[in-house]
N, C-alpha and C. Protein backbone atom coordinates (compact mmCIF):
# COMPACT_ATOMS: atom_id res chain seq x y z
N UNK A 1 126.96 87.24 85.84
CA UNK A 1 127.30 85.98 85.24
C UNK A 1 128.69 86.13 84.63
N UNK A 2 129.59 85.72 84.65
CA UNK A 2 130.70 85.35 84.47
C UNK A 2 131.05 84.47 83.10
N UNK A 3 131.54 84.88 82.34
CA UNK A 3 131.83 84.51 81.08
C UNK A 3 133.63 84.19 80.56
N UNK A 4 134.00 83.10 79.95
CA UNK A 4 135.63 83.36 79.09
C UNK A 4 136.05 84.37 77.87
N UNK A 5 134.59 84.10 77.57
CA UNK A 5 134.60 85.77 76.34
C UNK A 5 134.40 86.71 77.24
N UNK A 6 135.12 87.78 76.04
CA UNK A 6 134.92 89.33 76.35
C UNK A 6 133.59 89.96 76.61
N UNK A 7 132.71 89.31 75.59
CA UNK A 7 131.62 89.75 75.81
C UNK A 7 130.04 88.71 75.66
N UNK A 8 129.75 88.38 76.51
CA UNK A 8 129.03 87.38 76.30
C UNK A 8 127.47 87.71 75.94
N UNK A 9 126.91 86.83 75.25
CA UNK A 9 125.65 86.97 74.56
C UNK A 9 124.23 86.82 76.16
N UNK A 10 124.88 86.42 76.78
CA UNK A 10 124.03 86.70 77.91
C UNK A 10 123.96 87.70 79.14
N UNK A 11 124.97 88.36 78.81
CA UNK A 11 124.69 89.43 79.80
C UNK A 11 123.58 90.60 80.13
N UNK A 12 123.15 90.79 78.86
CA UNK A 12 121.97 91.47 79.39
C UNK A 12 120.72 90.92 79.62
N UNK A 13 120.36 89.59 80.19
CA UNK A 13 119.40 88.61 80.16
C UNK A 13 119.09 89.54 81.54
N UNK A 14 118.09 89.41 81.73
CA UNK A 14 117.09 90.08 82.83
C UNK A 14 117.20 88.58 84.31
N UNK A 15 116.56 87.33 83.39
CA UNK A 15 116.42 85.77 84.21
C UNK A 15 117.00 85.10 83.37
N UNK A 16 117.64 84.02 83.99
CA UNK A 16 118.34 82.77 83.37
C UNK A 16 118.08 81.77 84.67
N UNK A 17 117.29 81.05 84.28
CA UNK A 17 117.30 79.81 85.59
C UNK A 17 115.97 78.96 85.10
N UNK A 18 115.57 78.27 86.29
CA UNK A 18 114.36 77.02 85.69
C UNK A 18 112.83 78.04 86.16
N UNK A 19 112.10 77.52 85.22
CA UNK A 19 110.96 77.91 85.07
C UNK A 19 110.22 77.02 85.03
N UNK A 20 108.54 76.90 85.16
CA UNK A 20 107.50 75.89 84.91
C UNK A 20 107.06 76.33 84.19
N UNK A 21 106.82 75.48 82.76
CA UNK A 21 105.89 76.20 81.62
C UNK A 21 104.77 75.48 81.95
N UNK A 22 103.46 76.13 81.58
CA UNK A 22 102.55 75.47 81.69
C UNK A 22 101.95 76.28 80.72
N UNK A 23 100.71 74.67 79.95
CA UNK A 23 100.42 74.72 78.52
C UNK A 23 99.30 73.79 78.61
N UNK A 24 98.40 74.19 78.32
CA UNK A 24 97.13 73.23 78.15
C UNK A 24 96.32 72.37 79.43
N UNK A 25 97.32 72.90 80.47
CA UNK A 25 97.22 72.41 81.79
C UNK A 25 98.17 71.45 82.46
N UNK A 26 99.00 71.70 81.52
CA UNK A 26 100.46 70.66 81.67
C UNK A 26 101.43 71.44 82.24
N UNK A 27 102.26 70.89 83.46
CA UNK A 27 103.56 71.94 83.64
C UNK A 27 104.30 70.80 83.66
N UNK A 28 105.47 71.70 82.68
CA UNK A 28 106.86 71.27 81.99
C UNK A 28 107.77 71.85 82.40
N UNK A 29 108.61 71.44 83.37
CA UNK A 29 109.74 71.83 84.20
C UNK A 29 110.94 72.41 82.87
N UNK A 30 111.59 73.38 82.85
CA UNK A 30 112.44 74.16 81.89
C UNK A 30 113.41 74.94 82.28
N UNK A 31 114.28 75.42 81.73
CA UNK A 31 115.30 76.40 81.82
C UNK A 31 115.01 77.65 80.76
N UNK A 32 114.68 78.76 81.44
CA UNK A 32 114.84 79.52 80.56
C UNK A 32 115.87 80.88 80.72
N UNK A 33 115.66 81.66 79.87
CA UNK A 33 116.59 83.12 79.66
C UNK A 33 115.63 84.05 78.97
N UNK A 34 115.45 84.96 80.23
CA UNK A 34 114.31 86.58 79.47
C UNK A 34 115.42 87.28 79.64
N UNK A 35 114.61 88.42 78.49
CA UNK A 35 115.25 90.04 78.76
C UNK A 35 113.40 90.77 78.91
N UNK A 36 113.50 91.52 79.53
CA UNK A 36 112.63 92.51 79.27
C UNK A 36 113.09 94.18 79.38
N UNK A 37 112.20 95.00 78.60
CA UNK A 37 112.16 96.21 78.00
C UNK A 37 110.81 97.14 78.41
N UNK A 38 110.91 97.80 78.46
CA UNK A 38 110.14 99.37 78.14
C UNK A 38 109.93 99.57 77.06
N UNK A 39 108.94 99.70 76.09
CA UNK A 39 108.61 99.94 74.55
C UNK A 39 108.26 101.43 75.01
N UNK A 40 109.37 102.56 74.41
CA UNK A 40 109.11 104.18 74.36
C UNK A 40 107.41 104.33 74.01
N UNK A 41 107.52 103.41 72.67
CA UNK A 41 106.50 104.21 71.98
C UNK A 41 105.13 103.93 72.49
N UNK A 42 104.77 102.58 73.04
CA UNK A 42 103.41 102.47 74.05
C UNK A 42 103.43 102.32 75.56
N UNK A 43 104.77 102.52 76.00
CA UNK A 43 104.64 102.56 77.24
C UNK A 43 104.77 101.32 77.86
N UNK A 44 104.76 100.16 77.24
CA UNK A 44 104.52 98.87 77.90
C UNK A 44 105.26 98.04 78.11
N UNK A 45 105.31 96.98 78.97
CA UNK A 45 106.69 96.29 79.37
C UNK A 45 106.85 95.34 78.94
N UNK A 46 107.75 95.00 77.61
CA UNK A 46 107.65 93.65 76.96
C UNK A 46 108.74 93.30 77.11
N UNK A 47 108.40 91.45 77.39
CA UNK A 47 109.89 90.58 77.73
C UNK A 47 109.67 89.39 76.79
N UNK A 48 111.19 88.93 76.35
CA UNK A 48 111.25 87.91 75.32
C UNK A 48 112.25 86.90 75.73
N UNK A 49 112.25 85.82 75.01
CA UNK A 49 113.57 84.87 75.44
C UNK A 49 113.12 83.72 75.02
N UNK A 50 113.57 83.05 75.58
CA UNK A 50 114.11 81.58 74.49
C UNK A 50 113.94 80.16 75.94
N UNK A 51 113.27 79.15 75.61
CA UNK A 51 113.07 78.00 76.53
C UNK A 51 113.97 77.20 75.80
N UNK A 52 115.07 76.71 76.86
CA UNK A 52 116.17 75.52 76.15
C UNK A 52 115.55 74.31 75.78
N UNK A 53 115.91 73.69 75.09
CA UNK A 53 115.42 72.52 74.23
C UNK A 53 114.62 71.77 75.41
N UNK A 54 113.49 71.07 74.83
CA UNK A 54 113.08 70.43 75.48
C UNK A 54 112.04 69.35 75.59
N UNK A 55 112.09 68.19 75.50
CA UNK A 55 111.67 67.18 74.38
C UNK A 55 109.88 67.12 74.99
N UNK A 56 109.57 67.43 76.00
CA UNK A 56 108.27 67.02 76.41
C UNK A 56 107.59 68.87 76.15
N UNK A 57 108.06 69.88 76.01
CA UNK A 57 107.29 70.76 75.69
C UNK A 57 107.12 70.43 73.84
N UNK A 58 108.34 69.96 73.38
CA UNK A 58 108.27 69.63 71.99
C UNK A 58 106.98 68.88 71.27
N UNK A 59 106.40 68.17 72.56
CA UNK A 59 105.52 67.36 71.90
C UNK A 59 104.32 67.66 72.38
N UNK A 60 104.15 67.94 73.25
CA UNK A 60 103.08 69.13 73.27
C UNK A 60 102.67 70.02 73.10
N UNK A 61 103.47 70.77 71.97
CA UNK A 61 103.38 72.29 71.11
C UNK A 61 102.65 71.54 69.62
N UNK A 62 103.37 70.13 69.62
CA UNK A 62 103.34 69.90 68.22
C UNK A 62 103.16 70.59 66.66
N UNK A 63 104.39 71.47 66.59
CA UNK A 63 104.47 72.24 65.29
C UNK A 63 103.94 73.47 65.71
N UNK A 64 102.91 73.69 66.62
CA UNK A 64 102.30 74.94 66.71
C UNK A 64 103.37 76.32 66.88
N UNK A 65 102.86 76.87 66.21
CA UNK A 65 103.78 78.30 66.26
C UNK A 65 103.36 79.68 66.80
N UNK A 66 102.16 79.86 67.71
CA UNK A 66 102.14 80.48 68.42
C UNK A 66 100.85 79.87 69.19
N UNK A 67 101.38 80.02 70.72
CA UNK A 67 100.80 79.36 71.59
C UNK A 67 100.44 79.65 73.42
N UNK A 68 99.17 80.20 73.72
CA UNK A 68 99.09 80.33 75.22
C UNK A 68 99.77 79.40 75.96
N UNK A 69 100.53 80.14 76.80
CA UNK A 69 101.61 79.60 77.92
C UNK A 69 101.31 80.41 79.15
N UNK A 70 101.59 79.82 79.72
CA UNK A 70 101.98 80.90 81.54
C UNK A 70 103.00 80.30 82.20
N UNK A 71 104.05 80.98 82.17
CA UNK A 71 105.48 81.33 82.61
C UNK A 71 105.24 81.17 83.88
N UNK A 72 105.95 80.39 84.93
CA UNK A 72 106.36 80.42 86.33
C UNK A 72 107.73 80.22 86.96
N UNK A 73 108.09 81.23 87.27
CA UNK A 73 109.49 81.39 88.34
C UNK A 73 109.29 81.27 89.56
N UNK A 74 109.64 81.52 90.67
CA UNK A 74 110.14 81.14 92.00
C UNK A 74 109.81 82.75 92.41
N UNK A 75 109.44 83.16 91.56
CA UNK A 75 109.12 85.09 91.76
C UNK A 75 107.72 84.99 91.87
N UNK A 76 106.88 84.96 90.32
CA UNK A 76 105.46 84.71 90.04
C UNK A 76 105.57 84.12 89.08
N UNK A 77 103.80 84.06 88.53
CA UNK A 77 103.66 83.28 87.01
C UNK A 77 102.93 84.45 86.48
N UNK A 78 103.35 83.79 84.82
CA UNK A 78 102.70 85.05 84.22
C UNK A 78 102.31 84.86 82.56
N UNK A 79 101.04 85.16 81.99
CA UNK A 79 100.87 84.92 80.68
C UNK A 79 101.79 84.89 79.94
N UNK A 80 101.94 84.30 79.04
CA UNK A 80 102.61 84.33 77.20
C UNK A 80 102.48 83.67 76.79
N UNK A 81 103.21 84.05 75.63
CA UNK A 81 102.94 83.02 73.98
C UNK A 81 104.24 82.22 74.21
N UNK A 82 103.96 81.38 73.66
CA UNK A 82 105.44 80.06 73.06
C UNK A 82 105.23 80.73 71.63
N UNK A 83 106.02 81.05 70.50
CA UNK A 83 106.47 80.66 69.39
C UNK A 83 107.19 79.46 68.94
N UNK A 84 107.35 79.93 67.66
CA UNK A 84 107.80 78.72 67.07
C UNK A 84 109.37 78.45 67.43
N UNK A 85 110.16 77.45 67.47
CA UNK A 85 111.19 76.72 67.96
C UNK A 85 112.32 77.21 66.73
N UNK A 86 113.52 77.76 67.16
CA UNK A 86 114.79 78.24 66.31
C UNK A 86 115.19 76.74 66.16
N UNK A 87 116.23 77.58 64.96
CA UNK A 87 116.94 75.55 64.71
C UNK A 87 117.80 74.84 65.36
N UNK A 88 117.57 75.30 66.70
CA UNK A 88 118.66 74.45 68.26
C UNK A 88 117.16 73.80 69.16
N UNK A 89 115.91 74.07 68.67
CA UNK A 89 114.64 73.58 69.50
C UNK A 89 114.76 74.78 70.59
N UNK A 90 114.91 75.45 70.92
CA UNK A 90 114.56 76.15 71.55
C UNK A 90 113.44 77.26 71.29
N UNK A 91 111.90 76.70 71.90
CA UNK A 91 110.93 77.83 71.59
C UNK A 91 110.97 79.20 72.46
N UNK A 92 110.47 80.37 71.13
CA UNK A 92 110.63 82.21 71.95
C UNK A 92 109.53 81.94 72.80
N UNK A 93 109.85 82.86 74.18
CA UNK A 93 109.61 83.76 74.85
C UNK A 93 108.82 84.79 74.29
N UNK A 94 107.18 85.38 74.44
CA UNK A 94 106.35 86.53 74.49
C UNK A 94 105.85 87.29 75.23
N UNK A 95 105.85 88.03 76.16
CA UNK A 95 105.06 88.58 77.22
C UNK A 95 105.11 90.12 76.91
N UNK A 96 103.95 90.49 77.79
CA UNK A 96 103.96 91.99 77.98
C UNK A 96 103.25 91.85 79.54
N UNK A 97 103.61 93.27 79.60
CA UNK A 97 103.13 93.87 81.09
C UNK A 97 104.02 93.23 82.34
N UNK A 98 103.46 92.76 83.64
CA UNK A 98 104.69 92.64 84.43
C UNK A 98 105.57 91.00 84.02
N UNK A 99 106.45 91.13 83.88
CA UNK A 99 107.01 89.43 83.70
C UNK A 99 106.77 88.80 85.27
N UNK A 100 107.50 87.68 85.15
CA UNK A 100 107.46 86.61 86.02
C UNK A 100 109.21 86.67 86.66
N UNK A 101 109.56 87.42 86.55
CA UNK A 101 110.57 87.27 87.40
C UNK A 101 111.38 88.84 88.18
N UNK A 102 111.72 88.94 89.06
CA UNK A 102 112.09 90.65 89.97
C UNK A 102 112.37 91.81 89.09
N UNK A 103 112.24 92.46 88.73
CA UNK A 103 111.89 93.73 88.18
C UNK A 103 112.69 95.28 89.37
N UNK A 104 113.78 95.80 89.13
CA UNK A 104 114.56 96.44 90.11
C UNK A 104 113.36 98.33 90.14
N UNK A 105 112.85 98.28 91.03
CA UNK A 105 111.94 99.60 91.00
C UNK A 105 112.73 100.59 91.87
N UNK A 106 113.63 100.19 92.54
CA UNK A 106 113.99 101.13 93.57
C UNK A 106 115.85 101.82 93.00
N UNK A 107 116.00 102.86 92.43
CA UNK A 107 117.44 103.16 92.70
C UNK A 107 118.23 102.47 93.19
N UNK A 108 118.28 102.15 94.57
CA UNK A 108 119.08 101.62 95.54
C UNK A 108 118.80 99.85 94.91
N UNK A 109 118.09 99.09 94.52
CA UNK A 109 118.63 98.14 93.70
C UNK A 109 118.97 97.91 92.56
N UNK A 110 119.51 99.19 91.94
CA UNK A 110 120.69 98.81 90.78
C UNK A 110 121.91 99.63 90.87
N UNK A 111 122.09 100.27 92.05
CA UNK A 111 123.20 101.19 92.26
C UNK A 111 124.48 99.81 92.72
């Protein structure tokens, strides 16, 4: 991704593109941005990030601050939580284990 700053706040994003949230049995077309990680200490693969504002997940969270979701990319879908919404409306990103979007396992795709 290509940035005018030196160093941009998104470069180490894992996905940035549209996603389907789905919530209560509702899917809500979205844009989002993960990172995911390796946690040393249990071994497990946790990914986080942020869903851009978005007035129809807004009203179907209603205030709730942590909330079953399942994440879908154009890769797979995959459990998490919605949290609560920062002060731009944008609700976090929760997952563990495999995310929902390509994951590089082989050397030869990150060389």
């Amino acid at each position: 991704m290509s940035s005018a700053f030196a160093h941009s706040p998104h470069e180490g994003s894992d996905y940035i593109g549209p996603a389907t949230i789905i919530v209560r049995g509702t899917e809500i077309p979205a844009q989002v941005e993960i990172k995911g990680y390796r946690e040393p200490i249990d071994g497990i693969y946790r990914w986080i990030g942020r869903i851009e504002p978005n007035d129809a997940l807004t009203e179907i969270l209603a205030g709730e601050q942590r909330t079953k979701a399942t994440i879908r990319t154009e890769h797979s879908a995959r459990p998490a939580y919605l949290g609560d919404p920062d002060p731009w409306n944008r609700y976090r990103i929760i997952g563990k284990s495999t995310p929902p979007y390509h994951v590089p396992t082989e050397l030869s795709e990150v060389e």
